[in-house]
N, C-alpha and C. Protein backbone atom coordinates (compact mmCIF):
# COMPACT_ATOMS: atom_id res chain seq x y z
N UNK A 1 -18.98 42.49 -13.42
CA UNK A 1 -18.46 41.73 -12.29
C UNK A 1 -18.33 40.25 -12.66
N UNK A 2 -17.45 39.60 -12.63
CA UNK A 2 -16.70 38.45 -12.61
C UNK A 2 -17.19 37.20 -11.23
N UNK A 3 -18.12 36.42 -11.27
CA UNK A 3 -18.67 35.70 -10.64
C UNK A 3 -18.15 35.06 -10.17
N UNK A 4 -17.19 34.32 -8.74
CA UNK A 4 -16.20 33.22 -9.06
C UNK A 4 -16.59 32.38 -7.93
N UNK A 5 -16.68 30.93 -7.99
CA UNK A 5 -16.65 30.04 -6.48
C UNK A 5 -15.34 29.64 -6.63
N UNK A 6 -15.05 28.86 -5.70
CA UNK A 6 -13.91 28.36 -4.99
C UNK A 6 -13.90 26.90 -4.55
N UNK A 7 -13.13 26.14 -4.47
CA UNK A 7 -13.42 25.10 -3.54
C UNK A 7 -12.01 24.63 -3.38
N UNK A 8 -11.27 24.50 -1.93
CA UNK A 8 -9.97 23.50 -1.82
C UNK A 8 -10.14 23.45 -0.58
N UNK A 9 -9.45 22.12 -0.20
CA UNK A 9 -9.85 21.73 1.02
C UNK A 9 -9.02 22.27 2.38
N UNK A 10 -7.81 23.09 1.78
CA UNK A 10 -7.22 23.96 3.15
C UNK A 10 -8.16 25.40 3.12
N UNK A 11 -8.66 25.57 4.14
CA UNK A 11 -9.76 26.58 4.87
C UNK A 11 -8.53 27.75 4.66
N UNK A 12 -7.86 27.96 5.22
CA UNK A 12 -6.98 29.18 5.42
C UNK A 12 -5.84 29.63 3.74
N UNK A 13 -6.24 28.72 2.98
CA UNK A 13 -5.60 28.62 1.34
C UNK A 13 -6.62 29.31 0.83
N UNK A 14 -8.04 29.24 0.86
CA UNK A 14 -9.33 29.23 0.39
C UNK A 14 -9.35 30.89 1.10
N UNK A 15 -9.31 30.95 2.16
CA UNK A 15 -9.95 32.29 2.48
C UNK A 15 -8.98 33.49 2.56
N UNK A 16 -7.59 32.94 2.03
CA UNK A 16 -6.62 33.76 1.38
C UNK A 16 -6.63 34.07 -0.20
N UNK A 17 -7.29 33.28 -1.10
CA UNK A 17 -7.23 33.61 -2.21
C UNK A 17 -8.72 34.18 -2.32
N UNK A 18 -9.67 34.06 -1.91
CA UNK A 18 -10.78 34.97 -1.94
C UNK A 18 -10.58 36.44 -1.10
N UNK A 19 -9.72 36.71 -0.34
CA UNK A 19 -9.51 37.61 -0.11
C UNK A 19 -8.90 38.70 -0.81
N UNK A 20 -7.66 37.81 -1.91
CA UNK A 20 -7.21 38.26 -2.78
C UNK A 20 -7.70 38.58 -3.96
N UNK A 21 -8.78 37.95 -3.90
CA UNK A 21 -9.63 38.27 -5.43
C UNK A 21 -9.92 39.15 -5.20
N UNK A 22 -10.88 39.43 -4.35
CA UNK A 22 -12.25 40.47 -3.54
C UNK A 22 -11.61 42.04 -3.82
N UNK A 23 -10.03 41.71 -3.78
CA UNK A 23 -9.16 43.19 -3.47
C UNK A 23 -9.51 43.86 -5.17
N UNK A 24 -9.47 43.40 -6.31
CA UNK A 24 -10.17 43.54 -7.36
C UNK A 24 -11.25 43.99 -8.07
N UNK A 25 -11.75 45.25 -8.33
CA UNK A 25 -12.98 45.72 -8.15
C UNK A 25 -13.76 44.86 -9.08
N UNK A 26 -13.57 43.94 -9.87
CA UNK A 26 -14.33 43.12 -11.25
C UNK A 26 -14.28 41.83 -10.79
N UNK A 27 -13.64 41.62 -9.65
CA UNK A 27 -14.33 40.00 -8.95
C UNK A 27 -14.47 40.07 -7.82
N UNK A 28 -15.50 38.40 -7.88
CA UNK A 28 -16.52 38.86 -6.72
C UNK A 28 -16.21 37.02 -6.42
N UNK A 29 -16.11 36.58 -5.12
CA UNK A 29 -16.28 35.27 -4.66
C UNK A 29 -17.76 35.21 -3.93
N UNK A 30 -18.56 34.44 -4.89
CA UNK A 30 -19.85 34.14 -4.44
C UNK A 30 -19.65 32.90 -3.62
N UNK A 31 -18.99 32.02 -3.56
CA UNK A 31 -19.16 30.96 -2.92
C UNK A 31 -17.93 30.22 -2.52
N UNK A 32 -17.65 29.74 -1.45
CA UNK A 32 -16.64 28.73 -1.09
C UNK A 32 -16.58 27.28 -0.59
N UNK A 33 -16.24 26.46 -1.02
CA UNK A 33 -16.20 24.91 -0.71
C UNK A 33 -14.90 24.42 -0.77
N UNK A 34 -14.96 23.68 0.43
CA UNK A 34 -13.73 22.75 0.95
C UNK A 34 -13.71 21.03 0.49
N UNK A 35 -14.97 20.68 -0.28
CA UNK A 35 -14.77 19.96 -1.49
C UNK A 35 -15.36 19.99 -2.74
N UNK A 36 -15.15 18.86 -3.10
CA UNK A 36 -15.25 18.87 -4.67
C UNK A 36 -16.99 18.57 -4.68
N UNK A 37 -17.53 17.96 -3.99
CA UNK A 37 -19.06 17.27 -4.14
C UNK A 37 -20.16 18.69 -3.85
N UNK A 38 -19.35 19.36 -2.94
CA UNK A 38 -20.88 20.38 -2.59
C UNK A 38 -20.17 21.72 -3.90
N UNK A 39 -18.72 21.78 -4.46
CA UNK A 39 -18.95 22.73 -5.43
C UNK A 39 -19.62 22.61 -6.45
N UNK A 40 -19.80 21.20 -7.02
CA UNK A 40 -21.00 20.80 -7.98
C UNK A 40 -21.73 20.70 -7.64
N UNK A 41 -22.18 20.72 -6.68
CA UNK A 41 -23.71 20.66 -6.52
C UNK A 41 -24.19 22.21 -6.53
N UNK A 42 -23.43 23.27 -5.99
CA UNK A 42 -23.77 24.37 -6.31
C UNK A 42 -23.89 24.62 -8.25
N UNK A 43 -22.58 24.84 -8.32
CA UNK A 43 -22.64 24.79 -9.61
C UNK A 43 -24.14 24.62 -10.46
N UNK A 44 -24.46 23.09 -10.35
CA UNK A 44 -25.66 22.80 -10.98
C UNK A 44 -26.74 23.79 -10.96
N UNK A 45 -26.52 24.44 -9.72
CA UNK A 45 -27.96 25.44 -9.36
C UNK A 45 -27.68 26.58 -9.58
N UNK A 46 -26.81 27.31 -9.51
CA UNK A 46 -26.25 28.63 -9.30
C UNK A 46 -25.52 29.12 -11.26
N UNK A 47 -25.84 30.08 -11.33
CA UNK A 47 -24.95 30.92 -12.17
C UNK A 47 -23.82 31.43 -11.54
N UNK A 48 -22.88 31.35 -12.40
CA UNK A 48 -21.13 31.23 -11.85
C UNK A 48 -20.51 31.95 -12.94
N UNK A 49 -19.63 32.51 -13.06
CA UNK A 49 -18.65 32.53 -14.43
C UNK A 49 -17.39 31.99 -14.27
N UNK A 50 -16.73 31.78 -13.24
CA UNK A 50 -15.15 31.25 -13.04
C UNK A 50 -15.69 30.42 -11.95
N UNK A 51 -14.90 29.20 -12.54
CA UNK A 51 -15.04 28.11 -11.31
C UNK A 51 -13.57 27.91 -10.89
N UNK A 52 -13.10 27.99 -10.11
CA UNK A 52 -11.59 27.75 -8.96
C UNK A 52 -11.65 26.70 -8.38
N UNK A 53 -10.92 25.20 -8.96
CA UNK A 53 -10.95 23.79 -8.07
C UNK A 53 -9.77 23.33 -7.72
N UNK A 54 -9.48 23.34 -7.01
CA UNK A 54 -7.75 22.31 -6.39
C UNK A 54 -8.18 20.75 -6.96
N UNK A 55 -7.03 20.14 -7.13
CA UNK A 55 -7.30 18.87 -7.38
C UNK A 55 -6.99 17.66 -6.55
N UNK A 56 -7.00 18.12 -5.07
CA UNK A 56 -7.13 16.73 -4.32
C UNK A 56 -7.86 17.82 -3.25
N UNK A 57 -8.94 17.01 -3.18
CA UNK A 57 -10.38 17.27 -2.28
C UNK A 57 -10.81 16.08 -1.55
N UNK A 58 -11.22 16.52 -0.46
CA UNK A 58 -12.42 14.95 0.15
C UNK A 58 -13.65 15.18 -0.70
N UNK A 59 -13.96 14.33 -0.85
CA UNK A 59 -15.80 13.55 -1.67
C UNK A 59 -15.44 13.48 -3.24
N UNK A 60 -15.11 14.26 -3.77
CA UNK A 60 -14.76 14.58 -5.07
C UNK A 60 -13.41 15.05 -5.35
N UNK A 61 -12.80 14.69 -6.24
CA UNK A 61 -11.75 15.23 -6.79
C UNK A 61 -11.29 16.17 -7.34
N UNK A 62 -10.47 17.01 -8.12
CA UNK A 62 -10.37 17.89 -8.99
C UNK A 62 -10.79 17.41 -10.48
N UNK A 63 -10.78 16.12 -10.40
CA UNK A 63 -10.91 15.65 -12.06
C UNK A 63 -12.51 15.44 -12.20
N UNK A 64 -12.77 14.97 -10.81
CA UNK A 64 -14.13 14.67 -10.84
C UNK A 64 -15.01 15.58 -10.80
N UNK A 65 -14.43 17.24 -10.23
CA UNK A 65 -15.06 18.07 -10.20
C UNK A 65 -15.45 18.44 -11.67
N UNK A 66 -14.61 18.50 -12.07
CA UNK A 66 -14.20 19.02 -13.93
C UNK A 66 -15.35 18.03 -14.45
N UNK A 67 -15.32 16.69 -14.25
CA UNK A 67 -16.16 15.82 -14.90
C UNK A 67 -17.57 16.01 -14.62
N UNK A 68 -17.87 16.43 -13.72
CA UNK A 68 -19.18 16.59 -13.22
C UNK A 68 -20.11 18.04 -13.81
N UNK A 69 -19.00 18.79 -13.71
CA UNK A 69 -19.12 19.80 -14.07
C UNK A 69 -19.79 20.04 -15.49
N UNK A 70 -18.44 19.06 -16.15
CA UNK A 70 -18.73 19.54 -18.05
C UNK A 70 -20.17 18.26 -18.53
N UNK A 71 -20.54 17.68 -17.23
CA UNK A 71 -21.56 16.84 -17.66
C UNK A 71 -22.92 18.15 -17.14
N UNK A 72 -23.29 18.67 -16.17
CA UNK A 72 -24.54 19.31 -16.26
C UNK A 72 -24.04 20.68 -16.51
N UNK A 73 -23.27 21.56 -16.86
CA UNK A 73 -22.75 22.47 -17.25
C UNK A 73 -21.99 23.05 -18.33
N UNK A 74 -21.77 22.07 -19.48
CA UNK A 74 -20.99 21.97 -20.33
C UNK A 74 -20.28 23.29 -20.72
N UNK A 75 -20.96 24.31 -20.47
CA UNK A 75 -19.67 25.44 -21.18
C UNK A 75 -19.41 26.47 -19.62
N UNK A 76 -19.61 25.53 -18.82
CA UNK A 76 -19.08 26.60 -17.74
C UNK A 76 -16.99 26.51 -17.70
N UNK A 77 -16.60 27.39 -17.27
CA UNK A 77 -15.22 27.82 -17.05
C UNK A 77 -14.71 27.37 -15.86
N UNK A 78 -13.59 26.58 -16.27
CA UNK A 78 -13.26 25.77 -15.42
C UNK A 78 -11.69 26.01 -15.16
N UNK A 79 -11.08 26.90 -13.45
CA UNK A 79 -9.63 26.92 -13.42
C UNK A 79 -9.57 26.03 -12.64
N UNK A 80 -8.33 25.50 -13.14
CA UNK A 80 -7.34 24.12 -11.91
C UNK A 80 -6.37 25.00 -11.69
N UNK A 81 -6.56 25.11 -9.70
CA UNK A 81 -5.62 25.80 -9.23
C UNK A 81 -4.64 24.70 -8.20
N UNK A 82 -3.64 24.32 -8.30
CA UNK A 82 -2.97 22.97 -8.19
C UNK A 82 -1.12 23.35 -7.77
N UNK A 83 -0.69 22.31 -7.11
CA UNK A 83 0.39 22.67 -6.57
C UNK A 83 1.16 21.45 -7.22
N UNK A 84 1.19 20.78 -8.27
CA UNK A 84 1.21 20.00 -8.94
C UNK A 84 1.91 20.55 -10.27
N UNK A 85 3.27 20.52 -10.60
CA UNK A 85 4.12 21.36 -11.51
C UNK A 85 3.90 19.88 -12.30
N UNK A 86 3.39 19.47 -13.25
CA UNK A 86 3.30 18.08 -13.66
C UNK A 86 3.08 17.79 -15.27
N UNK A 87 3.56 17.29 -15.98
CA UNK A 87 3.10 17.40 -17.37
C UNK A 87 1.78 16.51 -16.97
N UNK A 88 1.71 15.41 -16.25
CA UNK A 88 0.99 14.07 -16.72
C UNK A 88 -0.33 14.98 -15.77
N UNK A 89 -0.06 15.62 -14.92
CA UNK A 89 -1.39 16.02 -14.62
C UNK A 89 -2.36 17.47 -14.94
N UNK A 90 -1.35 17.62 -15.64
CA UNK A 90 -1.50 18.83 -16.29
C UNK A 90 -2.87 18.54 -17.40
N UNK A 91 -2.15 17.69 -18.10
CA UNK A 91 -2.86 17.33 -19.10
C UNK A 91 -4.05 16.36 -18.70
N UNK A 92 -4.19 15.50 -18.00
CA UNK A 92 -5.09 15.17 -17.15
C UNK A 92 -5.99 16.17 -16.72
N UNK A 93 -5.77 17.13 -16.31
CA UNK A 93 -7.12 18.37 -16.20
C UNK A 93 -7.46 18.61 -17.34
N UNK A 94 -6.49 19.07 -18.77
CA UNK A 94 -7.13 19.86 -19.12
C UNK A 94 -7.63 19.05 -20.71
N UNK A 95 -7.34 17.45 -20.68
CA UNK A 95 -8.21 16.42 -20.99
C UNK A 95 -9.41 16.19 -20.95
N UNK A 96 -9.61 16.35 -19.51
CA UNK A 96 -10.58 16.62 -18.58
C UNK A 96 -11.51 17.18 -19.25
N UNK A 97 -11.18 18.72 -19.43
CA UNK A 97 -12.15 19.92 -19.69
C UNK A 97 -11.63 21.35 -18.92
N UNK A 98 -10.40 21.18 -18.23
CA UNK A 98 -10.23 22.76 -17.52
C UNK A 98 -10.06 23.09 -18.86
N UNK A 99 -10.29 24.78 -18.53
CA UNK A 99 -9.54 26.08 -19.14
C UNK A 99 -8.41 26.38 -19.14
N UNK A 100 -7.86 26.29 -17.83
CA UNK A 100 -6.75 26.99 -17.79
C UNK A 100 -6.12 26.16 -16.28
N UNK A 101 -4.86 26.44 -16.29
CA UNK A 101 -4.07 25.18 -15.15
C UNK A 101 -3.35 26.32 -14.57
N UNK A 102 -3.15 26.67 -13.50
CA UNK A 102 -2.46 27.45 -12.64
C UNK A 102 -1.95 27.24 -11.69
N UNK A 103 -0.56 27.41 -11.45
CA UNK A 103 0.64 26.75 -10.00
C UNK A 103 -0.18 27.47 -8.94
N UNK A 104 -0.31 26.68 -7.38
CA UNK A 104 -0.56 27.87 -6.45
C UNK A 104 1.06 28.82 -6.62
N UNK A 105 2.05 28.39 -7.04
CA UNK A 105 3.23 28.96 -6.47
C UNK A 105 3.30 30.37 -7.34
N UNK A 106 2.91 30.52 -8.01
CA UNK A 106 2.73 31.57 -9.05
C UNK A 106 2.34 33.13 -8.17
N UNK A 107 2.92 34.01 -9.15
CA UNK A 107 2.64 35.03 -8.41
C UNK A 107 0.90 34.79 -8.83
N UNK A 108 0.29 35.82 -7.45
CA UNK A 108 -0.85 36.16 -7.43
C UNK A 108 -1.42 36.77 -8.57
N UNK A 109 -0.87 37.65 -9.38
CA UNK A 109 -1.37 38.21 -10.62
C UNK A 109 -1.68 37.44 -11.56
N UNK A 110 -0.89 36.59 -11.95
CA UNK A 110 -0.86 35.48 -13.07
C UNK A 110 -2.88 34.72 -12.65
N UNK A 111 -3.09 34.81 -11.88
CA UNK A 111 -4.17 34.03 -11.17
C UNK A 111 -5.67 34.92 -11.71
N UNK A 112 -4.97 36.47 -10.89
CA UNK A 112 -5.92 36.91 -11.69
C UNK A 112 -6.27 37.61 -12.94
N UNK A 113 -4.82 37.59 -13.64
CA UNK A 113 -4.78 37.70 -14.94
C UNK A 113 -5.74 36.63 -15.91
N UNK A 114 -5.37 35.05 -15.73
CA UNK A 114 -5.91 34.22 -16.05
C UNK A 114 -7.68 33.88 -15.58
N UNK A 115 -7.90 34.50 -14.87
CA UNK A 115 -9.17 34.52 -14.35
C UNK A 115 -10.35 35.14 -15.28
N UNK A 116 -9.00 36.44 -15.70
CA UNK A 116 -9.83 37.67 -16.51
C UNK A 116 -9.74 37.31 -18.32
N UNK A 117 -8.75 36.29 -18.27
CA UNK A 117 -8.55 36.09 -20.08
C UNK A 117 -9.74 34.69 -20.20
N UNK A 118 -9.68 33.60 -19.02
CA UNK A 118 -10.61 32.77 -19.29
C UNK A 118 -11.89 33.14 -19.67
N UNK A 119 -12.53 34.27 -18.91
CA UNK A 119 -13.62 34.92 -18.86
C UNK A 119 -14.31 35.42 -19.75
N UNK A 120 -12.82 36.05 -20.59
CA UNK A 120 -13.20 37.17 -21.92
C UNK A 120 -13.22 35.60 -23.22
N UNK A 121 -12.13 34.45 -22.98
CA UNK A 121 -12.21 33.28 -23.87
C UNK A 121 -11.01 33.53 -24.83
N UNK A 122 -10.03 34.33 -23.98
CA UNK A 122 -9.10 34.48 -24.72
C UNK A 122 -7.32 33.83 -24.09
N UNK A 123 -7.87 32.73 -23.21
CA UNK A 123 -6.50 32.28 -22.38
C UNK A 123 -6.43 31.28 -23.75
N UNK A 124 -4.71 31.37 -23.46
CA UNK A 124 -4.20 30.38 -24.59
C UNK A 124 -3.79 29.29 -24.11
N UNK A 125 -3.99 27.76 -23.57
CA UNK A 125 -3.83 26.91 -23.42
C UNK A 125 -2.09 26.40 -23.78
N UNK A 126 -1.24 26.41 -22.76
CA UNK A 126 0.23 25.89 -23.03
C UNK A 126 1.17 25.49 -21.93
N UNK A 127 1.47 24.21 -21.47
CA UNK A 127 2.05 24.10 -20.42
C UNK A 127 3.13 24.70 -20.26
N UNK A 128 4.18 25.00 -21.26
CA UNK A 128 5.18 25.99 -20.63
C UNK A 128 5.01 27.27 -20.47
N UNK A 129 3.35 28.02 -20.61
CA UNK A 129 3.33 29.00 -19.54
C UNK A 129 3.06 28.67 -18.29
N UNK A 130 2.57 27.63 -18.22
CA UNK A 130 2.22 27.57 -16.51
C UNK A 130 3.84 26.86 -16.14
N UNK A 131 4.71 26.37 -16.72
CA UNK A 131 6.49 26.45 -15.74
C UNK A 131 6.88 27.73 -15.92
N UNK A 132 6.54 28.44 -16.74
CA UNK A 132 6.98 29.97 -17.32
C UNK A 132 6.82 30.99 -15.70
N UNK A 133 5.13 30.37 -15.58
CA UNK A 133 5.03 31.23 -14.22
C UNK A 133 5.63 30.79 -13.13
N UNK A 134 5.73 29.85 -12.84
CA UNK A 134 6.70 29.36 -11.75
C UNK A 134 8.44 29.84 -11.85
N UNK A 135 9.01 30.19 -13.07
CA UNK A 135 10.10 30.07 -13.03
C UNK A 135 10.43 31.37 -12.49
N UNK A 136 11.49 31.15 -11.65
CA UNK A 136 12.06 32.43 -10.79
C UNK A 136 12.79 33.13 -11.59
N UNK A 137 13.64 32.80 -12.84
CA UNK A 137 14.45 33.63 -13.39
C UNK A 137 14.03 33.70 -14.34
N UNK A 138 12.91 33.96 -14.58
CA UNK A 138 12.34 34.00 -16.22
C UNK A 138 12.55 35.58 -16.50
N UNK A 139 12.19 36.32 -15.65
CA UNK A 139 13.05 37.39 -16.01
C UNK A 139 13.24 38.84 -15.07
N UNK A 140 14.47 39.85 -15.22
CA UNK A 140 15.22 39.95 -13.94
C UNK A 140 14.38 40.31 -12.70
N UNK A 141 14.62 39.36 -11.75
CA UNK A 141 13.89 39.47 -10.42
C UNK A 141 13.91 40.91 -9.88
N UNK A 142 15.10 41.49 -9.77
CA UNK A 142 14.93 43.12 -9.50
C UNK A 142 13.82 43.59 -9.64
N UNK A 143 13.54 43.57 -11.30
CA UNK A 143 12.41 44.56 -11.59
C UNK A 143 11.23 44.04 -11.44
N UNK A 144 10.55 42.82 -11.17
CA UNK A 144 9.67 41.91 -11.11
C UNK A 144 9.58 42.35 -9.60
N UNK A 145 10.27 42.06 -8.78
CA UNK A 145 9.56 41.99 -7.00
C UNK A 145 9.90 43.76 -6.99
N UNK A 146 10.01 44.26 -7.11
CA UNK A 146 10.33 45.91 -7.13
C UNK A 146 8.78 46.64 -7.25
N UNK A 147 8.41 46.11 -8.29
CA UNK A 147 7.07 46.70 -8.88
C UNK A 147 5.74 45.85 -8.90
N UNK A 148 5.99 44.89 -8.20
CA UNK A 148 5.33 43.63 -7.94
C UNK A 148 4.73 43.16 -9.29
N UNK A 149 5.15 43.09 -10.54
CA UNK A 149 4.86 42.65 -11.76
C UNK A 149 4.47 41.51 -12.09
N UNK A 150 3.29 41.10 -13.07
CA UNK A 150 3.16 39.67 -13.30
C UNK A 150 4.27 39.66 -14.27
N UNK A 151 4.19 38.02 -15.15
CA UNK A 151 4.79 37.69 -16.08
C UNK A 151 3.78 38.14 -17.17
N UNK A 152 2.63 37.88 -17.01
CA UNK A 152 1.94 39.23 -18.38
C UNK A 152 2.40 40.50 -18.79
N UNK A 153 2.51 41.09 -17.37
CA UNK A 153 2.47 42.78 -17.17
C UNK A 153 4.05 42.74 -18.11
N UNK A 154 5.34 41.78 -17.36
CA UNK A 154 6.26 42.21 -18.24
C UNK A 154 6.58 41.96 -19.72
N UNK A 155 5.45 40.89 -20.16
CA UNK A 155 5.36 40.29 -21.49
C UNK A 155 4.80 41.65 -21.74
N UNK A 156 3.78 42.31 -21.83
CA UNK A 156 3.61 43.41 -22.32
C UNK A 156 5.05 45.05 -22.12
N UNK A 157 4.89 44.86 -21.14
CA UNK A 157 6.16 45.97 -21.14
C UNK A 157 7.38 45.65 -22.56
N UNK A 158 7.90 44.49 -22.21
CA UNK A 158 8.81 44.59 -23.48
C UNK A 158 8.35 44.77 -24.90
N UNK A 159 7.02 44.41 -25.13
CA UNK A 159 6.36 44.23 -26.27
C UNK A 159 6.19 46.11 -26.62
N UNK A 160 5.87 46.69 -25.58
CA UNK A 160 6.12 48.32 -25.46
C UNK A 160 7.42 48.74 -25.71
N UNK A 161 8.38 48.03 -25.06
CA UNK A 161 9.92 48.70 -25.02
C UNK A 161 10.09 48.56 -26.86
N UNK A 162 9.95 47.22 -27.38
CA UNK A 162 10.07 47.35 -28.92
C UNK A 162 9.49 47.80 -29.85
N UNK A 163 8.19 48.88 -29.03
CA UNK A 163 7.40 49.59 -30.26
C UNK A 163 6.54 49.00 -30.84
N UNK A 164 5.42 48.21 -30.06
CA UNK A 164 4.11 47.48 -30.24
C UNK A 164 2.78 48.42 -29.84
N UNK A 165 2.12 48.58 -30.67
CA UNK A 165 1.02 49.24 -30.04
C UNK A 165 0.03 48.40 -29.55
N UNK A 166 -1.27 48.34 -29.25
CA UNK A 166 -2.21 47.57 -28.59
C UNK A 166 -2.61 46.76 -29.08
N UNK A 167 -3.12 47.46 -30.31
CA UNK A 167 -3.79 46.48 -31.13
C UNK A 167 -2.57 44.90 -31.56
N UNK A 168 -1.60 45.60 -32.02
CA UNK A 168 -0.72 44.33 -32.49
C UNK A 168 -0.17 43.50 -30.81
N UNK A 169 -0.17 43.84 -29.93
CA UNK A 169 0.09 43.26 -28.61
C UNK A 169 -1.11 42.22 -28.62
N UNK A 170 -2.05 42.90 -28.41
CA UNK A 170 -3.57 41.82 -28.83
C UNK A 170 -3.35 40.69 -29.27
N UNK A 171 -2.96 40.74 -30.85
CA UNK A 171 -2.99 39.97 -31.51
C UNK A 171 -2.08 39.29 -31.31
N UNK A 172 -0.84 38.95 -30.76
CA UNK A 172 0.31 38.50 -30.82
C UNK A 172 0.14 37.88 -29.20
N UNK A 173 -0.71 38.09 -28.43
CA UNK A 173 -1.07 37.59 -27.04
C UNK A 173 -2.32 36.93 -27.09
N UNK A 174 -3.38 37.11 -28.24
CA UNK A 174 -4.42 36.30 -28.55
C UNK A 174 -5.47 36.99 -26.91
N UNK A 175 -5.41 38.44 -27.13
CA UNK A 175 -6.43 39.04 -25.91
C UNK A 175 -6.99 40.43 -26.88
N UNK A 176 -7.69 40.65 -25.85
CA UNK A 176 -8.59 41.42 -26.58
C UNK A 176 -8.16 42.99 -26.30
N UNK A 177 -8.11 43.81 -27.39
CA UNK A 177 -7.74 44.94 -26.99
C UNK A 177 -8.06 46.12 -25.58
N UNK A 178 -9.25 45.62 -25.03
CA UNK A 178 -9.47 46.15 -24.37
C UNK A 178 -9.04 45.78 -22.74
N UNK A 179 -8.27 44.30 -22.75
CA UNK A 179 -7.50 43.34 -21.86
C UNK A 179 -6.20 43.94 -21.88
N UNK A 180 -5.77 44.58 -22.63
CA UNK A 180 -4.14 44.89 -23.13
C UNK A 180 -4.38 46.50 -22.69
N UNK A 181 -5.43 47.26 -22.67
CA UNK A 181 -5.52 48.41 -22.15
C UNK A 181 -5.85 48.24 -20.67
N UNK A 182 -6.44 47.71 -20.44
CA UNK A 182 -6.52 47.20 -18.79
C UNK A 182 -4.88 47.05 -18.16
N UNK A 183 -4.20 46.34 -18.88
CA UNK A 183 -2.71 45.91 -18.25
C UNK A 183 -2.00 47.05 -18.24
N UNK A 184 -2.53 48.16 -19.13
CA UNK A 184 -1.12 49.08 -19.47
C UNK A 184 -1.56 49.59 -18.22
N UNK A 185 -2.88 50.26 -17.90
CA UNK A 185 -3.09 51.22 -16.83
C UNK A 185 -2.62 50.31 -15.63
N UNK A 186 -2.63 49.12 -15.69
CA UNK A 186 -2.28 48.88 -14.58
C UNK A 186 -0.48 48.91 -14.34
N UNK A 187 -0.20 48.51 -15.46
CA UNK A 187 1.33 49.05 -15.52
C UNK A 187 2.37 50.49 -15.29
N UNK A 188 1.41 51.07 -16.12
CA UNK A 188 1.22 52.65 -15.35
C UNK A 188 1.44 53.10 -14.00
N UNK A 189 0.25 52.33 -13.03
CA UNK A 189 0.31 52.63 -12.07
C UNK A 189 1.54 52.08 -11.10
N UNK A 190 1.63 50.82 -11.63
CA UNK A 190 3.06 50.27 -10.86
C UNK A 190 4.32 50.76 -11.13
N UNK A 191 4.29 51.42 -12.04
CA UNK A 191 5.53 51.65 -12.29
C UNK A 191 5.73 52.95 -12.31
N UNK A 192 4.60 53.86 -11.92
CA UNK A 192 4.66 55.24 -11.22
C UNK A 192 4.66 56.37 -12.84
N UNK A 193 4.08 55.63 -13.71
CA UNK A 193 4.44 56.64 -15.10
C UNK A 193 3.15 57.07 -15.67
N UNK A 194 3.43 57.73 -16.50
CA UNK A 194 1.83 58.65 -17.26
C UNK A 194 1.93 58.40 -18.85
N UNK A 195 3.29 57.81 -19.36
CA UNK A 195 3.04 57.68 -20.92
C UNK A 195 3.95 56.67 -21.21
N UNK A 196 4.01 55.87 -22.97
CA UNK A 196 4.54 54.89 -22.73
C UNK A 196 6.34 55.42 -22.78
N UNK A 197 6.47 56.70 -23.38
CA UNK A 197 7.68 56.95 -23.16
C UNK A 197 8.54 56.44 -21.77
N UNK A 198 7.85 57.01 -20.93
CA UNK A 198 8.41 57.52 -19.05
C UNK A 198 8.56 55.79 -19.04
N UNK A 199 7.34 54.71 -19.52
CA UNK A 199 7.46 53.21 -19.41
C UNK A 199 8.63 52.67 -20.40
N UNK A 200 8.73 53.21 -21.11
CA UNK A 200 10.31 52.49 -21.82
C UNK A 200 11.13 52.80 -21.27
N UNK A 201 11.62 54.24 -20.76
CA UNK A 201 12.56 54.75 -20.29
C UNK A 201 13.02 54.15 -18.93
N UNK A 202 12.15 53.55 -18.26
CA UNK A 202 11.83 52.65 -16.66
C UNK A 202 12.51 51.35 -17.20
N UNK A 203 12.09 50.75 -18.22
CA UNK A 203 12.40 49.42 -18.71
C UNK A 203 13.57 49.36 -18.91
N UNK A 204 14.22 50.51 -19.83
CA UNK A 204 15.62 50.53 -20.02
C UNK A 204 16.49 50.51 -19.17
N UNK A 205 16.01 51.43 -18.23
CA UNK A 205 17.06 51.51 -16.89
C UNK A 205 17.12 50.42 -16.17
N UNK A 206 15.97 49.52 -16.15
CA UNK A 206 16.07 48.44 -15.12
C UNK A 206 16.59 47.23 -16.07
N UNK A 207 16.91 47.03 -17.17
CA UNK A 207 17.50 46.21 -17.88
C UNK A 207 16.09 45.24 -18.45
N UNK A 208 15.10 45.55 -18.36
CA UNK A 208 13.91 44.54 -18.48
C UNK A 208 14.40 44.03 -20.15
């Protein structure tokens, strides 16, 4: 189980994305804060594995959270979840000390995809995946809102359509094989198939 607090200062933002986690059988929201000062202060006391901070809070900041953080916590995991499409603040978090920078605008998966690669220590740090996830036509919307797909799930699908097995998907995504078997079953299930054949054959037809 996947430990996670929370903290942003819209109440009804906050108790929508813990709701969304919760739906997840491998995370768990232990805690929620509507600023930045009482999530560190938990922090300090509490064992956590994913920390979730917006970066404009009352008492504390998002930067300040991060700062506070990597001062009595130094290797705790740190996501900036931010509505802020920004190079300059991008890098400003993750200057800082985040892990990983995530659009709220992003599909929901990407969120908890990244939740689950920070965790394992295998997220790859790059601002044009986080515009990647925002971008609407990154690739064909049909098959993306159809099957409710992340931009992982279809980074792996094509990596399938060209005859990648796991292990080399792994390596070429910098995750761990057993992260890349997690996605397929979950791909599987979205896309209503039992082998990777029936999953290429889906891909093809939908032009992925």
């Amino acid at each position: 189980m996947i430990r996670i607090v929370l903290a942003d200062d819209h109440k009804m933002f906050a108790k929508g994305i813990k709701g969304l986690l919760e739906e997840e059988d491998d995370l768990l929201v232990t805690a929620m804060f509507h600023n930045g000062k009482d999530l560190v202060e938990h922090v300090k006391k509490n064992k956590v594995d994913i920390i979730l901070t917006d970066m404009n809070m009352p008492k504390l900041d998002g930067i300040g959270v991060i700062n506070g953080i990597r001062k009595h916590v130094p290797h705790a995991k740190i996501i900036v979840l931010s509505m802020y499409d920004d190079q300059l603040v991008y890098d400003k978090a993750i200057n800082s000390g985040a892990n990983a920078y995530v659009l709220k605008g992003s599909d929901p998966d990407e969120l908890i995809y990244t939740i689950r690669e920070v965790f394992e220590g295998s997220y790859v740090l790059d601002y044009k995946r986080v515009l990647f996830q925002s971008e609407p036509n990154g690739y064909p919307d049909h098959f993306k809102e159809k099957f409710k797909l992340s931009r992982r799930e279809l980074e792996i699908i094509r990596m399938i359509k060209d005859g990648k097995l796991n292990k080399e998907i792994a390596e070429m995504l910098s995750l761990s094989q057993h992260t890349v078997e997690a996605h397929r079953k979950r791909i599987h299930a979205k896309l209503g198939v039992s082998t990777a054949v029936e999953l290429v054959k889906k891909a093809i037809e939908m032009n992925v």
